[in-house]
C-alpha atoms as a PDB file:
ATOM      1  CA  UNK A   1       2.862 -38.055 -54.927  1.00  0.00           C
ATOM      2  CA  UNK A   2       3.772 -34.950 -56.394  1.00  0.00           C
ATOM      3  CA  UNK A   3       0.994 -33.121 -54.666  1.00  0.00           C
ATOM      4  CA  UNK A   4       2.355 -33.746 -50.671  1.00  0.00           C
ATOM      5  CA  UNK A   5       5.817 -32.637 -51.973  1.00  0.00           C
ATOM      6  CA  UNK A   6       4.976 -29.754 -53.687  1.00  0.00           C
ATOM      7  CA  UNK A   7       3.186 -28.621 -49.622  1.00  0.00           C
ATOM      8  CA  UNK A   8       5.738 -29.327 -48.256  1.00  0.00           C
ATOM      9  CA  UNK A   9       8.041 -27.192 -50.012  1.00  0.00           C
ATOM     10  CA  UNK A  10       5.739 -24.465 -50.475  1.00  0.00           C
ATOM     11  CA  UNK A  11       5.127 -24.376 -46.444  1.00  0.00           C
ATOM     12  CA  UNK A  12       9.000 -24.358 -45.897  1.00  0.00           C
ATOM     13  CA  UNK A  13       9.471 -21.553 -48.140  1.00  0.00           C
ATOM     14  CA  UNK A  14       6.918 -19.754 -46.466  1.00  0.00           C
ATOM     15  CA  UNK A  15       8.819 -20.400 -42.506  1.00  0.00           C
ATOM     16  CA  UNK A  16      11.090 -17.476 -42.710  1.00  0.00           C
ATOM     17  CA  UNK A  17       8.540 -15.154 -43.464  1.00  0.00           C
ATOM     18  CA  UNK A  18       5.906 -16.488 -40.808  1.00  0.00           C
ATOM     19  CA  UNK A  19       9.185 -16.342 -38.181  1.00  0.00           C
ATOM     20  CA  UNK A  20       9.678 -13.109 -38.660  1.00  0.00           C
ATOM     21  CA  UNK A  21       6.032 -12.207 -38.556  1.00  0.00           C
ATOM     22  CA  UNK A  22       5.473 -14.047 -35.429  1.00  0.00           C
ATOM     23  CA  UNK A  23       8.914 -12.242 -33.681  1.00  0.00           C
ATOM     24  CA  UNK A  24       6.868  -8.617 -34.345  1.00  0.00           C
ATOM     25  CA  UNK A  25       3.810  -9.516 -33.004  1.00  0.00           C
ATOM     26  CA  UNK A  26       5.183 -11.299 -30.032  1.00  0.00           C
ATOM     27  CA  UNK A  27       3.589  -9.605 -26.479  1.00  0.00           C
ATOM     28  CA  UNK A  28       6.695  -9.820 -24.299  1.00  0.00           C
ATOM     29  CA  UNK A  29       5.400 -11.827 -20.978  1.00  0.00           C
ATOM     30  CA  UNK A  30       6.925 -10.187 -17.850  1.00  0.00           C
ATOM     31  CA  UNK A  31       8.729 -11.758 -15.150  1.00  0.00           C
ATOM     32  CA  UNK A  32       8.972 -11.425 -11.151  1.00  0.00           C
ATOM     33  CA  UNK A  33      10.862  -8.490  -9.407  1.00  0.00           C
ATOM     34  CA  UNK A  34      12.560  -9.103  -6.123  1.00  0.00           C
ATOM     35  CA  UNK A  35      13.604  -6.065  -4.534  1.00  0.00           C
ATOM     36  CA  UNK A  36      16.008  -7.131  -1.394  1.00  0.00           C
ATOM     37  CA  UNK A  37      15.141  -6.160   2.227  1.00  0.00           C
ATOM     38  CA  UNK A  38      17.218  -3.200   3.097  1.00  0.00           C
ATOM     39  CA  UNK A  39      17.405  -1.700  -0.457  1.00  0.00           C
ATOM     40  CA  UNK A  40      15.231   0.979   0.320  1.00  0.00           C
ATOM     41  CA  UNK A  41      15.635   3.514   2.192  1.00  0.00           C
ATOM     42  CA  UNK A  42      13.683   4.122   5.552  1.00  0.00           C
ATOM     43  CA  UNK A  43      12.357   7.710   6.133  1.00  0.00           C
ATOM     44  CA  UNK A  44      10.800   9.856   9.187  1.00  0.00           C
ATOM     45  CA  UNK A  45       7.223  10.267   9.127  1.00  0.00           C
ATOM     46  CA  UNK A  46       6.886  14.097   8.518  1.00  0.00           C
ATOM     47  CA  UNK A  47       6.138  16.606  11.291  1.00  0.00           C
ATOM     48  CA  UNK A  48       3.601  18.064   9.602  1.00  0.00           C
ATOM     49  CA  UNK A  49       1.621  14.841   9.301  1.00  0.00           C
ATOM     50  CA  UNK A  50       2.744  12.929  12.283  1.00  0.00           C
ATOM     51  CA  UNK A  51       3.023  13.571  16.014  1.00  0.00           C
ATOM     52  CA  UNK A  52       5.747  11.674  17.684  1.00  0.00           C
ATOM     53  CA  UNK A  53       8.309   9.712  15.982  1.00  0.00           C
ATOM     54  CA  UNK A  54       6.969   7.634  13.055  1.00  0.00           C
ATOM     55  CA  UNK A  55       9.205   5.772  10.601  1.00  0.00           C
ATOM     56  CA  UNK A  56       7.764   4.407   6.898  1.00  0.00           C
ATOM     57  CA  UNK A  57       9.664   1.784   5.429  1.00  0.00           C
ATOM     58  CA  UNK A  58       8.243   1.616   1.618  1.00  0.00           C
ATOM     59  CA  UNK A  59       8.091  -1.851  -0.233  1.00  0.00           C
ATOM     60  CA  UNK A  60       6.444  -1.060  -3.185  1.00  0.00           C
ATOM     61  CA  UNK A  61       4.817   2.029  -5.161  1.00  0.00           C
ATOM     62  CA  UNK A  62       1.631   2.574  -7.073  1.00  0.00           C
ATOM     63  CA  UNK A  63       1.838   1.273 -10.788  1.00  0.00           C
ATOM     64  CA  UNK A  64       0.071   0.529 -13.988  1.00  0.00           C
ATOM     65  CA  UNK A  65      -0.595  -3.037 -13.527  1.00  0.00           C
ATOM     66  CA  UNK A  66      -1.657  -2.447  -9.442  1.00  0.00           C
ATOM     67  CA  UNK A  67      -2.989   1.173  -8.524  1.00  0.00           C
ATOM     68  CA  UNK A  68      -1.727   0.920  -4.893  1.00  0.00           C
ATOM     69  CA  UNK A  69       1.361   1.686  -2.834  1.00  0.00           C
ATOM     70  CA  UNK A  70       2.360  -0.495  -0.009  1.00  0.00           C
ATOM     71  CA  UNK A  71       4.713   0.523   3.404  1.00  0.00           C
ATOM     72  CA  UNK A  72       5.617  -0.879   6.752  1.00  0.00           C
ATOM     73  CA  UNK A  73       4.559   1.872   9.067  1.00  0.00           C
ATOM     74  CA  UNK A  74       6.367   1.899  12.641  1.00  0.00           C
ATOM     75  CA  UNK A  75       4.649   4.496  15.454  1.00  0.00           C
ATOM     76  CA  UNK A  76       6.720   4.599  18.610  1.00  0.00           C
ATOM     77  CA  UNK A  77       4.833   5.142  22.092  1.00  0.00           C
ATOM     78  CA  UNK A  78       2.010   7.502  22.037  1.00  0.00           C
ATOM     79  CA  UNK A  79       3.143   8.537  17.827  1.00  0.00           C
ATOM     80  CA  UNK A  80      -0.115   8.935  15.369  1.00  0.00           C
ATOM     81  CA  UNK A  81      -0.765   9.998  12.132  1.00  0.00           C
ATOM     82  CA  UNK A  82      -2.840  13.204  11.931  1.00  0.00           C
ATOM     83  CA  UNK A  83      -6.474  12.660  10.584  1.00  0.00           C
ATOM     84  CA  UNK A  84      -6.716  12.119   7.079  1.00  0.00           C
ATOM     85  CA  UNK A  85      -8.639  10.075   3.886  1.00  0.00           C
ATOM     86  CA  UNK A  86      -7.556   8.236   1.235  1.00  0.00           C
ATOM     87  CA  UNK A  87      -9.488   8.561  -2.317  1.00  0.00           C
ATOM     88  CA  UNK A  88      -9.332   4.983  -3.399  1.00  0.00           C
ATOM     89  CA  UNK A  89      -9.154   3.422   0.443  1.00  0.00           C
ATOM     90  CA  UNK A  90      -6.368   1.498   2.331  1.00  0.00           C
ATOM     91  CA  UNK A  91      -5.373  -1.533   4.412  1.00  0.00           C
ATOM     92  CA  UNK A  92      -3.965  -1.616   7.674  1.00  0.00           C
ATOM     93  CA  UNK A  93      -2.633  -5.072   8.582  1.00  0.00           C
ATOM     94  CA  UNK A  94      -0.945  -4.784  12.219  1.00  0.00           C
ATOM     95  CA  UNK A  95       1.994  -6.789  12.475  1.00  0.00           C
ATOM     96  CA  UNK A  96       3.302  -6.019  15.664  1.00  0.00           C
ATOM     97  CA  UNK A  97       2.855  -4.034  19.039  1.00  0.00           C
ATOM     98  CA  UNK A  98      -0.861  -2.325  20.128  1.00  0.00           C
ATOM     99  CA  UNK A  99      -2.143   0.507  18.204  1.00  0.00           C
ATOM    100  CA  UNK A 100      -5.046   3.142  18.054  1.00  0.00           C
ATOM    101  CA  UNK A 101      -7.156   3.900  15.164  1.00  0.00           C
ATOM    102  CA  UNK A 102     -10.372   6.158  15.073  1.00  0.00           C
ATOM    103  CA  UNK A 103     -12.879   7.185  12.544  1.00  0.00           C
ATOM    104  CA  UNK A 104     -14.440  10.703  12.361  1.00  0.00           C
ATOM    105  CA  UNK A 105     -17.038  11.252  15.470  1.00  0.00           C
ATOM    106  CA  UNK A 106     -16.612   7.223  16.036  1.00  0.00           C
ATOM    107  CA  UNK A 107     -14.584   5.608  19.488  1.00  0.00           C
ATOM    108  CA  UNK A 108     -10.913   5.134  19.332  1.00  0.00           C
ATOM    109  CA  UNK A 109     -10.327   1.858  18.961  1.00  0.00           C
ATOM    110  CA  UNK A 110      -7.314  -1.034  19.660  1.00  0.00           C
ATOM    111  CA  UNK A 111      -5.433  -2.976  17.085  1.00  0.00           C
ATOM    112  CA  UNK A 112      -3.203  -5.687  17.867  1.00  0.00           C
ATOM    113  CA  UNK A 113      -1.429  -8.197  15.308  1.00  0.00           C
ATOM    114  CA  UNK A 114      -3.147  -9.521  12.829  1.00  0.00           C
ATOM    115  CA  UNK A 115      -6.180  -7.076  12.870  1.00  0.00           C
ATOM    116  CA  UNK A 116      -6.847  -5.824   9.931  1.00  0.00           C
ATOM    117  CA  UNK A 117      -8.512  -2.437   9.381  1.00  0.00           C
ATOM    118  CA  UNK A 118     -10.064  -1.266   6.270  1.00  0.00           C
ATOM    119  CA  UNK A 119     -10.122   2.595   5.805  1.00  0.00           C
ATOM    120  CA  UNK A 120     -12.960   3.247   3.041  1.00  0.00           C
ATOM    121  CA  UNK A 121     -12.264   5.943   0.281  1.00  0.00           C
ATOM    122  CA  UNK A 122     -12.942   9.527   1.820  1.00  0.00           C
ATOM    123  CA  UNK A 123     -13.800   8.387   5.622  1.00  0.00           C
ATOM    124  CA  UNK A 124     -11.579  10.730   8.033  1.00  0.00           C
ATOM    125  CA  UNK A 125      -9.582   8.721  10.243  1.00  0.00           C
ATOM    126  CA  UNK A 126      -6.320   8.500  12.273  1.00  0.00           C
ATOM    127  CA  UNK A 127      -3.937   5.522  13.512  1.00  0.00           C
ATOM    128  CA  UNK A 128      -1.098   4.915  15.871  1.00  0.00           C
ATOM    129  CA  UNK A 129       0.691   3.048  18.400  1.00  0.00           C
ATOM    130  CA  UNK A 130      -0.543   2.925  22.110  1.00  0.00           C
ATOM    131  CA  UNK A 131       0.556   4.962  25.028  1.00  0.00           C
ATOM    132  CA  UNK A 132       3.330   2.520  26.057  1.00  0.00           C
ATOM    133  CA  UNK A 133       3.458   0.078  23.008  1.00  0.00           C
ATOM    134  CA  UNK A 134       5.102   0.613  19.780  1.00  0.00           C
ATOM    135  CA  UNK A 135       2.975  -0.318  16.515  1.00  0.00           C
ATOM    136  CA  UNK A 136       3.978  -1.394  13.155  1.00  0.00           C
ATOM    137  CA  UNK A 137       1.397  -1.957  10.398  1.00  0.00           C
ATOM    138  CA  UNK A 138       1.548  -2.809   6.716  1.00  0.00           C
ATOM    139  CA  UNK A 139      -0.197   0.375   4.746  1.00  0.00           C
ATOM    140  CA  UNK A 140      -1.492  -0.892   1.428  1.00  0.00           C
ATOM    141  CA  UNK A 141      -3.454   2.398   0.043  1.00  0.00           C
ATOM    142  CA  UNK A 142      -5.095   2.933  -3.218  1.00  0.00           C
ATOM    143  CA  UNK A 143      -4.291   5.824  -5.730  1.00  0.00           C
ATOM    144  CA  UNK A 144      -6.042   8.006  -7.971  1.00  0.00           C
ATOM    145  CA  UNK A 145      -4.044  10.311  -9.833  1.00  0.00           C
ATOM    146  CA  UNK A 146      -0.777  10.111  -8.229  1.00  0.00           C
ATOM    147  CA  UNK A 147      -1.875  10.976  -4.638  1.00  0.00           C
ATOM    148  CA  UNK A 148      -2.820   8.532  -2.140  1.00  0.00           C
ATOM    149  CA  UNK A 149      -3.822  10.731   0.959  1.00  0.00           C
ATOM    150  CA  UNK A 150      -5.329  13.751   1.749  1.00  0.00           C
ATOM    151  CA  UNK A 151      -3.587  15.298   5.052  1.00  0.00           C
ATOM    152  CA  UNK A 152      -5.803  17.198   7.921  1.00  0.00           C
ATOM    153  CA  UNK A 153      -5.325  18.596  10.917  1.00  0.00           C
ATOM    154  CA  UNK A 154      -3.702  16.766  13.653  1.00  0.00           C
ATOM    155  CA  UNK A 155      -4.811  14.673  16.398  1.00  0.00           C
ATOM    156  CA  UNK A 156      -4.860  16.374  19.946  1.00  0.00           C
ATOM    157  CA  UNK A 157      -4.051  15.066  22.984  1.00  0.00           C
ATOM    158  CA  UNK A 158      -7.998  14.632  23.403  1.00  0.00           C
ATOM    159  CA  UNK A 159      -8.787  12.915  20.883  1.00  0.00           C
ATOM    160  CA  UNK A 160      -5.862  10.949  21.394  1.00  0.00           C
ATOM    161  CA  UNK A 161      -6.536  10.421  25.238  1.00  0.00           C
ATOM    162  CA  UNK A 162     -10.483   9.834  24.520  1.00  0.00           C
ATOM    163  CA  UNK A 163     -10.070   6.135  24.745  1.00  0.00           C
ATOM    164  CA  UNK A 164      -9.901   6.444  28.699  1.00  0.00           C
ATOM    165  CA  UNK A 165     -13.102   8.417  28.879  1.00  0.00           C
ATOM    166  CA  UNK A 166     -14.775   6.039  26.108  1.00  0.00           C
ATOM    167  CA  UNK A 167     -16.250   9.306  24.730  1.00  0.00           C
ATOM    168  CA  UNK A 168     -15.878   9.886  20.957  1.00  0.00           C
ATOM    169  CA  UNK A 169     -13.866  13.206  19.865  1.00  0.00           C
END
């Protein structure tokens, strides 16, 4: 009888100690972010990568826990990205309006909602909205090292207008 109580005490004695132990060691679990619509700021896709008028809405950047970036992309009439890559890849996911999208010495090619476009890692390409129809499109592109794209030269109006011909530029 002696025995149980003598446990007992021993293993209440020894509580504080494996408390406090326990509070060092324990791995903090994260929780959800919600960052509200509107909070960020909408900016103008730059001249120097973008013909036309282009805005990029950003939802969420690159990170430890998940290497990519994500943005709504909006292309006005006729807008387009110049031609660039990406180094890890990206998704296009076309939520509204009819767009354009070409690879390298491939045909120009329509997107309409719901297509969605994979861009492999280091394959030159360009996107944007029709001649007469705006496109939006959620960008979700991988990083290496920080950097996310890897800006060329821009699109001419051939290259651009090669969908009526059919011929690739």
């Amino acid at each position: 009888m002696k025995q149980p109580f003598f446990a007992v005490v021993a293993c209440a004695a020894m509580l504080p100690a494996a408390m406090a132990f326990a509070d060092e060691h324990v791995v903090s679990v994260a929780h959800q972010q919600i960052t509200p619509a509107g909070e960020q700021s909408s900016s103008a896709g730059p001249a120097a990568f973008f013909t036309g008028r282009v805005r990029v809405d950003p939802l969420s950047p690159a990170g430890a826990d998940i290497n990519a970036s994500s943005a709504y992309v909006t292309f006005e009439p006729e807008a387009r990205s110049a031609w660039h890559t990406h180094p890890k890849g990206q998704y296009l996911v076309v939520t509204s309006g009819v767009g354009l999208t070409q690879e390298w010495e491939r045909p120009v090619q329509i997107i309409r909602p719901g297509d969605v476009v994979w861009c492999p890692p280091g394959v030159k390409h360009w996107h944007g909205a029709a001649p007469t129809r705006a496109m939006t499109h959620l960008a979700i592109t991988g990083t290496v090292d920080g950097k996310n794209v890897n800006w060329m030269e821009k699109v001419s109006d051939a290259q651009y207008n090669a969908r009526e011909t059919g011929k690739a530029q």
